[in-house]
PDB file of N, CA and C in Angstrom:
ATOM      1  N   UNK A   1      88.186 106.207  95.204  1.00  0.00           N
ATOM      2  CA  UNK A   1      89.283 107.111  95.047  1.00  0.00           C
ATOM      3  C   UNK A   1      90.271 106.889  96.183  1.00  0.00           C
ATOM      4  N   UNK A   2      91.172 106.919  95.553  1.00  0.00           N
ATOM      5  CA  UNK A   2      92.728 106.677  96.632  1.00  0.00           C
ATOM      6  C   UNK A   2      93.256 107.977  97.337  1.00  0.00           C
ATOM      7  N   UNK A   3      93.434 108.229  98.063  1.00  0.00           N
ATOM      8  CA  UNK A   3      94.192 109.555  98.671  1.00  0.00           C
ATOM      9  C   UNK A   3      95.598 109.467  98.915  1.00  0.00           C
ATOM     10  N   UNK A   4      96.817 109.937  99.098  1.00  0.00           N
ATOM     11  CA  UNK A   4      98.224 110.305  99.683  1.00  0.00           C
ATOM     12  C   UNK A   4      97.955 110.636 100.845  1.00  0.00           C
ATOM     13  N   UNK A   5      98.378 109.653 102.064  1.00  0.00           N
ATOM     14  CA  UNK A   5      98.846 110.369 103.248  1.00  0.00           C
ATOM     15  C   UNK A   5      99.973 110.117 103.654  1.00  0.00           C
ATOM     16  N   UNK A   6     100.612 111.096 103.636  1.00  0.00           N
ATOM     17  CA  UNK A   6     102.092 111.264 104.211  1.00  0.00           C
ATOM     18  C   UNK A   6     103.114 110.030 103.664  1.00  0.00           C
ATOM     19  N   UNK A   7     102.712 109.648 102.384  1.00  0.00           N
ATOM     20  CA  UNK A   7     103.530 108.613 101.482  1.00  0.00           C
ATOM     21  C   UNK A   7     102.879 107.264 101.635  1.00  0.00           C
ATOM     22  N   UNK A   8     101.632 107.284 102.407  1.00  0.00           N
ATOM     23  CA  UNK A   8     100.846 106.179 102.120  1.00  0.00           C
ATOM     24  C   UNK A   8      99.341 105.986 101.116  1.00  0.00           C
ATOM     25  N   UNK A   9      99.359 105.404 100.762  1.00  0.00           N
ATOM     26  CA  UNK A   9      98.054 105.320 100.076  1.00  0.00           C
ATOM     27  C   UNK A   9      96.966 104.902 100.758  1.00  0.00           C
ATOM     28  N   UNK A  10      95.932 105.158 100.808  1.00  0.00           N
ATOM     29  CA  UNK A  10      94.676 105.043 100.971  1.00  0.00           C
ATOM     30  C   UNK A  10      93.435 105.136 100.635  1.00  0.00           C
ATOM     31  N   UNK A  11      92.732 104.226 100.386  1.00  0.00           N
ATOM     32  CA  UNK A  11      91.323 103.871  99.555  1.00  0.00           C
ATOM     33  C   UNK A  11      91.316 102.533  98.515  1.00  0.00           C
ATOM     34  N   UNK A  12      90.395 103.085  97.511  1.00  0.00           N
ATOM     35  CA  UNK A  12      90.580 101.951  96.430  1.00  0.00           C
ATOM     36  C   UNK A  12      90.262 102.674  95.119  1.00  0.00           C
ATOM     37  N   UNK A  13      90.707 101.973  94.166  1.00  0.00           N
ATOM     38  CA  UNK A  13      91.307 102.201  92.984  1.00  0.00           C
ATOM     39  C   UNK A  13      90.418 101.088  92.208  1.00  0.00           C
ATOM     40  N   UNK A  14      89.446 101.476  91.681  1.00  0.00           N
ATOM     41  CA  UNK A  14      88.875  99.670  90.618  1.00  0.00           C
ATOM     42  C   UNK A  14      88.730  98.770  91.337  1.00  0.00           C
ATOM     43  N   UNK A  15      89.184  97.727  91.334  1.00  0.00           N
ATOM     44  CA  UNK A  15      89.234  96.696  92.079  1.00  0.00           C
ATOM     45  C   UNK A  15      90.116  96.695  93.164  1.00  0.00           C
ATOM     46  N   UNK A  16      91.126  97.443  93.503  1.00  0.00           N
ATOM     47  CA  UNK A  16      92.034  97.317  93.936  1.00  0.00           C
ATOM     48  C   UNK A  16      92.433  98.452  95.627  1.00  0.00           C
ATOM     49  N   UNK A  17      92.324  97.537  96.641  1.00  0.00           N
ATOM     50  CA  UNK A  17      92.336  98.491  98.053  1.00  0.00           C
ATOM     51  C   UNK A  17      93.603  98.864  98.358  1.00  0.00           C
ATOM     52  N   UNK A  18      93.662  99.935  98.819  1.00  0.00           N
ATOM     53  CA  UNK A  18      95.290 100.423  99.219  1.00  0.00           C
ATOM     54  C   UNK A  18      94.562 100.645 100.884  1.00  0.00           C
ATOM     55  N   UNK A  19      95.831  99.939 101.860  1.00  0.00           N
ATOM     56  CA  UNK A  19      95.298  99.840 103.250  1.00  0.00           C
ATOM     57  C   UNK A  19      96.834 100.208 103.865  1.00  0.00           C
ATOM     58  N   UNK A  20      97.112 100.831 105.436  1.00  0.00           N
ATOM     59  CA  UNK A  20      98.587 100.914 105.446  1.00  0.00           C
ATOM     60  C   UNK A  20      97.947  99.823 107.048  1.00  0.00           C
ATOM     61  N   UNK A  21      99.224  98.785 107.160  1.00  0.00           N
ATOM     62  CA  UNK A  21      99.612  97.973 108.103  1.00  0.00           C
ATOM     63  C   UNK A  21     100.894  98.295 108.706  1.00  0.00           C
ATOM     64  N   UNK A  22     100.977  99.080 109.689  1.00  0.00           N
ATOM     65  CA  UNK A  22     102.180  98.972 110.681  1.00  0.00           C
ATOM     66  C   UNK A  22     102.570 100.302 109.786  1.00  0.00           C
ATOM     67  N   UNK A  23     103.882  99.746 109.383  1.00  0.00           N
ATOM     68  CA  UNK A  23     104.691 100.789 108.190  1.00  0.00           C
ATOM     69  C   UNK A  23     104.592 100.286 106.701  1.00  0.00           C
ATOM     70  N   UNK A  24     103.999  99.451 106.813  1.00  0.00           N
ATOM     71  CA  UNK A  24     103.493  98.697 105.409  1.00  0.00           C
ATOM     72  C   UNK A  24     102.753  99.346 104.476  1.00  0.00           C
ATOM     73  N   UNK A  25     102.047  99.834 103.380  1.00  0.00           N
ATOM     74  CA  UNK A  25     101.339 100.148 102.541  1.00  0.00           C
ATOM     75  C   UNK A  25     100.727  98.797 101.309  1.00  0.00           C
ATOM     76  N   UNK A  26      99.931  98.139 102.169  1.00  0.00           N
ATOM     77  CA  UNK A  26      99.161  96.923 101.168  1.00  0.00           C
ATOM     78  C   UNK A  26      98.282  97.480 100.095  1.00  0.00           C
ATOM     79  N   UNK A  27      98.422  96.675  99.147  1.00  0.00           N
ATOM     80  CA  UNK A  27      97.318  96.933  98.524  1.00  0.00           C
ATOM     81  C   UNK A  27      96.955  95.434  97.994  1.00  0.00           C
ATOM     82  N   UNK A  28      95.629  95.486  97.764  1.00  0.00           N
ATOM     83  CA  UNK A  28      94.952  94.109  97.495  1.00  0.00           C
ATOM     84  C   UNK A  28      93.652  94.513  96.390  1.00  0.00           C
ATOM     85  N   UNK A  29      93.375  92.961  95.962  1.00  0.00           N
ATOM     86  CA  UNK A  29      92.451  93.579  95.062  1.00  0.00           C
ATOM     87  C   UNK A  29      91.044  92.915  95.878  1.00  0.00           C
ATOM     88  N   UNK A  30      90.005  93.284  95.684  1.00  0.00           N
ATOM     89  CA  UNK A  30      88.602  93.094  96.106  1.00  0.00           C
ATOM     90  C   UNK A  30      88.236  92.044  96.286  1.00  0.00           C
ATOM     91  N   UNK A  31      87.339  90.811  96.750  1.00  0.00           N
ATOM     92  CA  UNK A  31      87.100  89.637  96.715  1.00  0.00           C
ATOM     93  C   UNK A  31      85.920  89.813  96.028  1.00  0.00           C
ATOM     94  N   UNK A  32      86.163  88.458  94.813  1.00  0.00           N
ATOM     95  CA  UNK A  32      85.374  88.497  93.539  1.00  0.00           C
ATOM     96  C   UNK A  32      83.924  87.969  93.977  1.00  0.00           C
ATOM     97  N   UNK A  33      83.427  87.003  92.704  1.00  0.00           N
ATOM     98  CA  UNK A  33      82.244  86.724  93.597  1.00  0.00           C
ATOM     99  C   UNK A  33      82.102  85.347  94.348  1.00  0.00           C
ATOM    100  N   UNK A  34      81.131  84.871  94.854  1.00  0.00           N
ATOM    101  CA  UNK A  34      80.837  83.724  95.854  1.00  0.00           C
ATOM    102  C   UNK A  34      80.686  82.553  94.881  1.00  0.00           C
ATOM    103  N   UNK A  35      80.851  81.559  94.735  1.00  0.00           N
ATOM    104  CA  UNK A  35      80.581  80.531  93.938  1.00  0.00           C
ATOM    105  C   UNK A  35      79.501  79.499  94.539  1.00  0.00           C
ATOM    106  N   UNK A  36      78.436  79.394  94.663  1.00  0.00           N
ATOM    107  CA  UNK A  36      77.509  79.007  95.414  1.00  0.00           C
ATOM    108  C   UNK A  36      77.498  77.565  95.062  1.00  0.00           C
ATOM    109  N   UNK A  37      76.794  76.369  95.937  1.00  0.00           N
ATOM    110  CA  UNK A  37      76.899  75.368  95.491  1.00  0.00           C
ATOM    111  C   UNK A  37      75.278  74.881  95.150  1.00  0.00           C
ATOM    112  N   UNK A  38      75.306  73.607  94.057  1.00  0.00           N
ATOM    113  CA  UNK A  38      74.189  73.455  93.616  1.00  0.00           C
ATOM    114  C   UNK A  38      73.807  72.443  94.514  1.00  0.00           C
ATOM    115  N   UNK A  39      72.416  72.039  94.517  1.00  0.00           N
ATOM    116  CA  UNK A  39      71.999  70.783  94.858  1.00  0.00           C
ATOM    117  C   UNK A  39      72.732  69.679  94.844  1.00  0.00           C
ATOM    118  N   UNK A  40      73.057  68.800  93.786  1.00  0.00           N
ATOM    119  CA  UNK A  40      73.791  68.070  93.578  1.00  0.00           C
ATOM    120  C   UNK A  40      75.696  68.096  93.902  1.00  0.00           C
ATOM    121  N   UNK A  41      75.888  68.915  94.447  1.00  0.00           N
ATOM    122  CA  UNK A  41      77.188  69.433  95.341  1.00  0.00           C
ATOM    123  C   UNK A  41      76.904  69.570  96.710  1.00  0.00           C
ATOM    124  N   UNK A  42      75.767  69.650  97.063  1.00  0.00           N
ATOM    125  CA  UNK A  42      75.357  69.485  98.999  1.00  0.00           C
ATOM    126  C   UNK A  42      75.018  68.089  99.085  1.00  0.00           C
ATOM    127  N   UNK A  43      74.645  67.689  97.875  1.00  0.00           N
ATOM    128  CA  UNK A  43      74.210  66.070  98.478  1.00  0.00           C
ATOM    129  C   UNK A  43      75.123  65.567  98.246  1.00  0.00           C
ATOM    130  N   UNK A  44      76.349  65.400  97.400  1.00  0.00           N
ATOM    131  CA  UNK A  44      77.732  64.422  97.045  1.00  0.00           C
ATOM    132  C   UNK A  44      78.259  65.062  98.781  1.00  0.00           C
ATOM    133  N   UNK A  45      78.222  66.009  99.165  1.00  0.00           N
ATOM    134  CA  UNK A  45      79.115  66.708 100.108  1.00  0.00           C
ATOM    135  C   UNK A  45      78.594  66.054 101.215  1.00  0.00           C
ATOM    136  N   UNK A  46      77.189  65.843 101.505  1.00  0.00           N
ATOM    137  CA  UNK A  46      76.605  64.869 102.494  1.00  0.00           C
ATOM    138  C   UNK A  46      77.116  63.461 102.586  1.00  0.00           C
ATOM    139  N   UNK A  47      76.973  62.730 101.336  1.00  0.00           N
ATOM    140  CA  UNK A  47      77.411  62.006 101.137  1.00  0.00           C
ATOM    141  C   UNK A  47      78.668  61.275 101.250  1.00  0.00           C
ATOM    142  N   UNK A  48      79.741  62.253 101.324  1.00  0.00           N
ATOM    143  CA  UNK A  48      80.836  62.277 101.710  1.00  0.00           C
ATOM    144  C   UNK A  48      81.260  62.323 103.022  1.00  0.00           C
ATOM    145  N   UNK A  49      80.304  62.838 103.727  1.00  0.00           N
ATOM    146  CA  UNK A  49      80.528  63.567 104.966  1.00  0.00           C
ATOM    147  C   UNK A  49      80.218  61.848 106.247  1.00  0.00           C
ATOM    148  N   UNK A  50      79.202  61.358 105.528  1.00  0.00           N
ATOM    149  CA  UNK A  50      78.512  59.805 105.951  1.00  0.00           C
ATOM    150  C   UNK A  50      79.737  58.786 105.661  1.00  0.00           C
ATOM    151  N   UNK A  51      80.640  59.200 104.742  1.00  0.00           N
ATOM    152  CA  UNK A  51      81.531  57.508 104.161  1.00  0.00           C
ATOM    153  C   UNK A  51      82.095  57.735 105.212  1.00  0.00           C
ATOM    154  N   UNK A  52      82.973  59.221 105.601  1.00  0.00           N
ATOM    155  CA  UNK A  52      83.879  59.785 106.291  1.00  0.00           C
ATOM    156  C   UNK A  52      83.530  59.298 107.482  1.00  0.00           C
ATOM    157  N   UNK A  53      82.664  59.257 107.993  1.00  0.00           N
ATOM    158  CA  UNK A  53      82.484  58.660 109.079  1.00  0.00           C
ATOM    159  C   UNK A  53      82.456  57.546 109.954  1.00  0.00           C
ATOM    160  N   UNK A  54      81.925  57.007 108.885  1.00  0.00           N
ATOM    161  CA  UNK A  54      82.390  55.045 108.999  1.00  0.00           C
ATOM    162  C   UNK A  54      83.337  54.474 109.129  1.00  0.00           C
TER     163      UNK A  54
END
């Protein structure tokens, strides 16, 4: 739940944060989820990491 203070917003709404910066009133939405990597994406990434080096 969002609140009114003194013409700013504050809280969150769904996805969505209301924050005040300076004289600013941001609002942003939530960070979704993590996209994790598989096996075969740490070893190409290793792999990469070895050419890079040479």
């Amino acid at each position: 739940m969002a609140t009114n203070e003194n013409g700013y917003l504050r809280g969150q709404v769904g996805n969505l944060v209301s924050r005040k910066v300076g004289t600013k009133n941001i609002v942003q939405t939530k960070p979704g989820r993590k996209i994790r990597q598989t096996e075969s994406s740490k070893s190409a990434a290793a792999d990469f990491g070895y050419a890079s080096a040479a």
